[in-house]
C-alpha atoms as a PDB file:
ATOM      1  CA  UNK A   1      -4.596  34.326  -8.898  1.00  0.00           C
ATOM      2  CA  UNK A   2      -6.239  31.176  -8.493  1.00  0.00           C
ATOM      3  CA  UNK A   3      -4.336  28.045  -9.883  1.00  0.00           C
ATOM      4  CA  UNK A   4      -5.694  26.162 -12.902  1.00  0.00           C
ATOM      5  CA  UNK A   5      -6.880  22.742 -12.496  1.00  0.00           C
ATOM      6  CA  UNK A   6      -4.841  19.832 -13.513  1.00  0.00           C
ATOM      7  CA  UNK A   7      -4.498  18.624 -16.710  1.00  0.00           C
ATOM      8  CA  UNK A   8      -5.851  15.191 -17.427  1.00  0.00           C
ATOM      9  CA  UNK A   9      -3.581  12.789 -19.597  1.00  0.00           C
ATOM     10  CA  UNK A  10      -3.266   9.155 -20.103  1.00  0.00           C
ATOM     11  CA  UNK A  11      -1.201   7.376 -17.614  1.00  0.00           C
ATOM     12  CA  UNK A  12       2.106   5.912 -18.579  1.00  0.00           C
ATOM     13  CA  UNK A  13       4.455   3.384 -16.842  1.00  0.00           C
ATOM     14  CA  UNK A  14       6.438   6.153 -15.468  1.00  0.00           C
ATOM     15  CA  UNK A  15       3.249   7.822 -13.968  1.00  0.00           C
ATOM     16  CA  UNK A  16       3.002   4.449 -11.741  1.00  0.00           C
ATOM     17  CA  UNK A  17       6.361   4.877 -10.399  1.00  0.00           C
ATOM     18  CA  UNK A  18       5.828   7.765  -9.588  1.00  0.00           C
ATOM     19  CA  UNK A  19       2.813   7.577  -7.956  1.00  0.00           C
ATOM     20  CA  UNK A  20       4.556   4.330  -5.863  1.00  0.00           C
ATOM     21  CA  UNK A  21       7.274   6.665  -4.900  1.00  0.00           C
ATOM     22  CA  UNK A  22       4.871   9.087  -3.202  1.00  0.00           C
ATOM     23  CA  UNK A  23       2.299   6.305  -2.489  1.00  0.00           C
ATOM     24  CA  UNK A  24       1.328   7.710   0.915  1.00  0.00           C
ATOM     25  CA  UNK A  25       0.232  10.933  -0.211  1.00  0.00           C
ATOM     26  CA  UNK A  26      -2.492   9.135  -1.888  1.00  0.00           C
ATOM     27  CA  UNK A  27      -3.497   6.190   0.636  1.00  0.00           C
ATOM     28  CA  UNK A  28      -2.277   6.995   4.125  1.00  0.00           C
ATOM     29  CA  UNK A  29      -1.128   3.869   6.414  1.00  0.00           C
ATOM     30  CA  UNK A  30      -2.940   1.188   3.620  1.00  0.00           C
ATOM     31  CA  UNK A  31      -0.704  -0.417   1.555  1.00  0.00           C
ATOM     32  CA  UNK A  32      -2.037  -0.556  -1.813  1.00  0.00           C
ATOM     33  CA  UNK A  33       1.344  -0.624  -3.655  1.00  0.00           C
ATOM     34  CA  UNK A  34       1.141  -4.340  -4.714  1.00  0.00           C
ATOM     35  CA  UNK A  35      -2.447  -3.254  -6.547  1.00  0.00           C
ATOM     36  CA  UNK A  36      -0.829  -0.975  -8.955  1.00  0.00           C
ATOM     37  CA  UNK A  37      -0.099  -3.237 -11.849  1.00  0.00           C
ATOM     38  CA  UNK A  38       2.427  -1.702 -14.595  1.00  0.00           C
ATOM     39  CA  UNK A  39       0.181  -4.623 -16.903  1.00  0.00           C
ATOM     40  CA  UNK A  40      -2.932  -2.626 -16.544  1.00  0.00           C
ATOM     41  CA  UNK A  41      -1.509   1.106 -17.662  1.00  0.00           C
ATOM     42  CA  UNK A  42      -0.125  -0.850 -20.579  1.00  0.00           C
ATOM     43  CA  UNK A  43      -2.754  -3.173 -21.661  1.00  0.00           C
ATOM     44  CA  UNK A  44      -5.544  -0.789 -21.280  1.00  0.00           C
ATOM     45  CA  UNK A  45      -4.448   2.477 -21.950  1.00  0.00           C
ATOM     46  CA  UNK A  46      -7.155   4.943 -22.354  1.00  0.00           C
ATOM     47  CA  UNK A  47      -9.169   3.894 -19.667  1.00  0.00           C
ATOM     48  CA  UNK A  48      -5.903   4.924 -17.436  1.00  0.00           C
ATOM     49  CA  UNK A  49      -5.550   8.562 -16.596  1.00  0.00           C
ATOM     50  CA  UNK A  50      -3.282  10.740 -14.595  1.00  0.00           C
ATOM     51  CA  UNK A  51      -4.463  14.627 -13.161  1.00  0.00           C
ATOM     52  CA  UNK A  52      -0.992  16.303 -13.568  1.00  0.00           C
ATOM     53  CA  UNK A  53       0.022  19.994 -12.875  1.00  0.00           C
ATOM     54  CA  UNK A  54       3.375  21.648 -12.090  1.00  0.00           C
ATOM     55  CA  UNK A  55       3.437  20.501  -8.430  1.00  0.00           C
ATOM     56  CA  UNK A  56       2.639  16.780 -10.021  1.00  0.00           C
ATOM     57  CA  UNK A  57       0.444  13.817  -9.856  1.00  0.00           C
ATOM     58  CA  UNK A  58      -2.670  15.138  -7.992  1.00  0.00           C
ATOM     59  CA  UNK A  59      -4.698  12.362  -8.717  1.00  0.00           C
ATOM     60  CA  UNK A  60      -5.113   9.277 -10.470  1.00  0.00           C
ATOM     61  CA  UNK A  61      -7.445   6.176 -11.775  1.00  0.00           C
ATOM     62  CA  UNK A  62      -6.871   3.228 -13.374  1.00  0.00           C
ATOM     63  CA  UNK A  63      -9.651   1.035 -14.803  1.00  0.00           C
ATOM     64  CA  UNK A  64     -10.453  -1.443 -17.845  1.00  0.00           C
ATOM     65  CA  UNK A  65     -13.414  -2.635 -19.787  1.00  0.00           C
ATOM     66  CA  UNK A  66     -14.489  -6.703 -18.964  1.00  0.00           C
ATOM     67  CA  UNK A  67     -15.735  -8.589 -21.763  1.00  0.00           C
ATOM     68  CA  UNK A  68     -19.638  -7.868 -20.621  1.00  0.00           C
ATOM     69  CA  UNK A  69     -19.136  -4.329 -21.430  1.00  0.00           C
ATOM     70  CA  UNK A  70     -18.546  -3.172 -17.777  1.00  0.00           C
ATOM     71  CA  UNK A  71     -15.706  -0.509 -17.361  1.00  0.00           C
ATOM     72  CA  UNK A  72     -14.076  -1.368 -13.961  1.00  0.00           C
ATOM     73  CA  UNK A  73     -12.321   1.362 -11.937  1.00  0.00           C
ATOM     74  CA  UNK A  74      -9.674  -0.637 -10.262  1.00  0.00           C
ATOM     75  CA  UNK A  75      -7.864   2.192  -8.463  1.00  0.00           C
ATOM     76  CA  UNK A  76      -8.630   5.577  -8.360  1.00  0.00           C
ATOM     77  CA  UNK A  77      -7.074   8.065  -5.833  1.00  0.00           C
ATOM     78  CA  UNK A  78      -6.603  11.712  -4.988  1.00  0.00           C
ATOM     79  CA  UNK A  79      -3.188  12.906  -3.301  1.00  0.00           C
ATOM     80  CA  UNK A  80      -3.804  14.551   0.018  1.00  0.00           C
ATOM     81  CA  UNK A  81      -3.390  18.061  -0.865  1.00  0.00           C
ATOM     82  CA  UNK A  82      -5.794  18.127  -3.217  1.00  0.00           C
ATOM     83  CA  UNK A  83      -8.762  16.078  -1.294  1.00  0.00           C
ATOM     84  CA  UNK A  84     -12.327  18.096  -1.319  1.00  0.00           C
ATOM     85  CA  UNK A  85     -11.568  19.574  -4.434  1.00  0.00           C
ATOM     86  CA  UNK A  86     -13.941  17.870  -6.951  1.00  0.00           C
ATOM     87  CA  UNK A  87     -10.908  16.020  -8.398  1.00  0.00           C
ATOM     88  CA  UNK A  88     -12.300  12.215  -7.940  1.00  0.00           C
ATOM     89  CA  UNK A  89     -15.307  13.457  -9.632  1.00  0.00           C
ATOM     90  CA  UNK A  90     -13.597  15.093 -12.121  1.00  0.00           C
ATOM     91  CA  UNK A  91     -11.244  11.617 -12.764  1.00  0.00           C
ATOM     92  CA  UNK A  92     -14.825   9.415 -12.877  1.00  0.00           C
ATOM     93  CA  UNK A  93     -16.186  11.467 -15.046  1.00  0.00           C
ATOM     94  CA  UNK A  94     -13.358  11.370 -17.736  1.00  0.00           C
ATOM     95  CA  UNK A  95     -12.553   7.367 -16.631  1.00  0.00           C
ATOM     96  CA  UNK A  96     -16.846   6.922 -17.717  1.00  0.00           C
ATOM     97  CA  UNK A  97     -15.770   9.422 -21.171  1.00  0.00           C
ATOM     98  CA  UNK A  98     -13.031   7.030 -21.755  1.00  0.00           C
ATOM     99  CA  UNK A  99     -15.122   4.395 -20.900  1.00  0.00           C
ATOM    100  CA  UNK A 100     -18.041   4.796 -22.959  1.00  0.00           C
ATOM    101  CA  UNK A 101     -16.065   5.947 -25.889  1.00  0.00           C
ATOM    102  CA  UNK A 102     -14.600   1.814 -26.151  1.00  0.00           C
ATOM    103  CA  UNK A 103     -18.613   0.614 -25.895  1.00  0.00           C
ATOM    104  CA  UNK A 104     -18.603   0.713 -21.762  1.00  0.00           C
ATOM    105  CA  UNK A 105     -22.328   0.368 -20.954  1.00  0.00           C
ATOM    106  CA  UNK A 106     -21.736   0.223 -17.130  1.00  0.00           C
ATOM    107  CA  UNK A 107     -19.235   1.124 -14.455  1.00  0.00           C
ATOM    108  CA  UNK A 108     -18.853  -0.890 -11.449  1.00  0.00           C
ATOM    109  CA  UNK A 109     -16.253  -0.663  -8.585  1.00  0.00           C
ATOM    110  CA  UNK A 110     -15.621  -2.482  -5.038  1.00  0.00           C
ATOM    111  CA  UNK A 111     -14.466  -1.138  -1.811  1.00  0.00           C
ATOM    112  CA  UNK A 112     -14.120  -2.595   1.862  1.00  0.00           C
ATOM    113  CA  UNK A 113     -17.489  -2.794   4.363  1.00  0.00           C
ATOM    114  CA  UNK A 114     -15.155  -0.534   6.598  1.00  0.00           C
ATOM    115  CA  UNK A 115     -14.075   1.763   3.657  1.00  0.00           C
ATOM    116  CA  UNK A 116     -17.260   4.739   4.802  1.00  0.00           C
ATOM    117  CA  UNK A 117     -15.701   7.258   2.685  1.00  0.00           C
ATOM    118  CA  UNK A 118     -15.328   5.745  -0.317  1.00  0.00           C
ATOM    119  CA  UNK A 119     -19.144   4.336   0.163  1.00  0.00           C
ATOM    120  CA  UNK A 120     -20.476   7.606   0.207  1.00  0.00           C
ATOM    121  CA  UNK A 121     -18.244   8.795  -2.423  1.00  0.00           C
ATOM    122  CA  UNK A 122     -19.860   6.549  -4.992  1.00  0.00           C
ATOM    123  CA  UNK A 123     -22.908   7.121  -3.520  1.00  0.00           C
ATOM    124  CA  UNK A 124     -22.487  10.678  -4.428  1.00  0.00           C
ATOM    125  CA  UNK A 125     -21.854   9.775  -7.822  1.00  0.00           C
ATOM    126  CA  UNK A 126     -25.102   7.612  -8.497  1.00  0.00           C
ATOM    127  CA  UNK A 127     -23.571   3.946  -7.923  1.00  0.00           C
ATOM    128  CA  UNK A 128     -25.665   1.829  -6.328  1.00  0.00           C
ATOM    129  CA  UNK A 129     -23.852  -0.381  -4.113  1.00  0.00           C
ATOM    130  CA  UNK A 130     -24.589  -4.296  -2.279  1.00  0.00           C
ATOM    131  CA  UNK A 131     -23.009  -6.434  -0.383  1.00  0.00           C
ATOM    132  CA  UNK A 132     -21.382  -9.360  -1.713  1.00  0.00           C
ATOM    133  CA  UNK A 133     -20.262 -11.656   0.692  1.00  0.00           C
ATOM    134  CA  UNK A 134     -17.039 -14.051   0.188  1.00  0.00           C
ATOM    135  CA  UNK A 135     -15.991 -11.292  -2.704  1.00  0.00           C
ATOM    136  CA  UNK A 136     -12.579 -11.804  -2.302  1.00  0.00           C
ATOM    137  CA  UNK A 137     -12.801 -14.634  -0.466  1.00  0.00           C
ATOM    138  CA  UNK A 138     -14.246 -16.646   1.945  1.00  0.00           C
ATOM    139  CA  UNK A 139     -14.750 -13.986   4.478  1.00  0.00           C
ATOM    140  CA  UNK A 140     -13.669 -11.395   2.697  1.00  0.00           C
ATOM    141  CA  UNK A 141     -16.729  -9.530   1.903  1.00  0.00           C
ATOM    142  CA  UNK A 142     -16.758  -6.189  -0.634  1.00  0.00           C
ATOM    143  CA  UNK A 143     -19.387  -3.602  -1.625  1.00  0.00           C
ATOM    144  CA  UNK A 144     -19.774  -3.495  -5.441  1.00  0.00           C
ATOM    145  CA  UNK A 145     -21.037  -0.545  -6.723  1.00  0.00           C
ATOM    146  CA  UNK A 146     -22.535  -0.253 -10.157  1.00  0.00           C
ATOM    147  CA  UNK A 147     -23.518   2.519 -12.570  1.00  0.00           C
ATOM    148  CA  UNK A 148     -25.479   2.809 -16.045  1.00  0.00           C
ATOM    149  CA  UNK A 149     -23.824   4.626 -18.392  1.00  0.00           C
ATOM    150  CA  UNK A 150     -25.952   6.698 -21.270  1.00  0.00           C
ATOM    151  CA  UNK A 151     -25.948   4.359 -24.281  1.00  0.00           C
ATOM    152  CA  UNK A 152     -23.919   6.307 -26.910  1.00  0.00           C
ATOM    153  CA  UNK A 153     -25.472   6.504 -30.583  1.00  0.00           C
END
């Protein structure tokens, strides 16, 4: 019998540590650790979800709406065993629900020049994407994707 998918919930402060406790399931060798603030699960709540089954945390993504109605994905990630199954999609597509439901008319998201994978990923998913040099930084260019969302009625 073929296992059901995970369940999405909202993400809670014990979600975080437990994603940090397995954190290189989910990002290899780069150490994102110090990105995953406790202040955004609890300050912004419903745009913060976790894909859970029995085995665990299979996925995750953490965003927030900015004051120009923008809903920014500020982590999302898929654990290792459960890559190429349509669960990143499947956790943008409920973070842009979430989203939209709170008056989100856009979604934007940044990555590294040298992250490939995650560039295609987005492109995948409609985001356009440009270049913005001294992002972070100077020197520290980042691609910026973007995304309309349907304007709700």
């Amino acid at each position: 019998m073929e296992p059901l998918p995970p369940s999405l919930t909202l993400a809670t402060v014990a979600d975080v540590h437990e994603v940090l406790a397995d954190h290189a399931r989910y990002w290899g060798e780069r150490d994102l650790r110090s990105l995953h603030l406790l202040a955004v699960v609890r300050e912004f709540g419903p745009t913060c979800l976790v894909a859970r089954d029995e085995e665990g945390i299979r996925g995750y993504v953490f965003g927030f709406l900015t004051p120009s109605g923008a809903a920014y994905i500020h982590l999302v990630a898929v654990r290792d065993d459960s890559r190429g199954t349509g669960l990143g999609r499947r956790l943008y597509e409920a973070f842009a629900e979430a989203a939209g439901e709170q008056g989100a008319t856009s979604l934007k998201a940044i990555t590294s020049p040298a992250n490939t994978g995650s560039i295609a990923f987005h492109r995948s998913l409609g985001f356009t994407s440009s270049l913005v040099d001294d992002y972070h930084g100077p020197g520290r260019p980042m691609v910026v994707f973007a995304r309309s969302l349907p304007v709700r009625g």
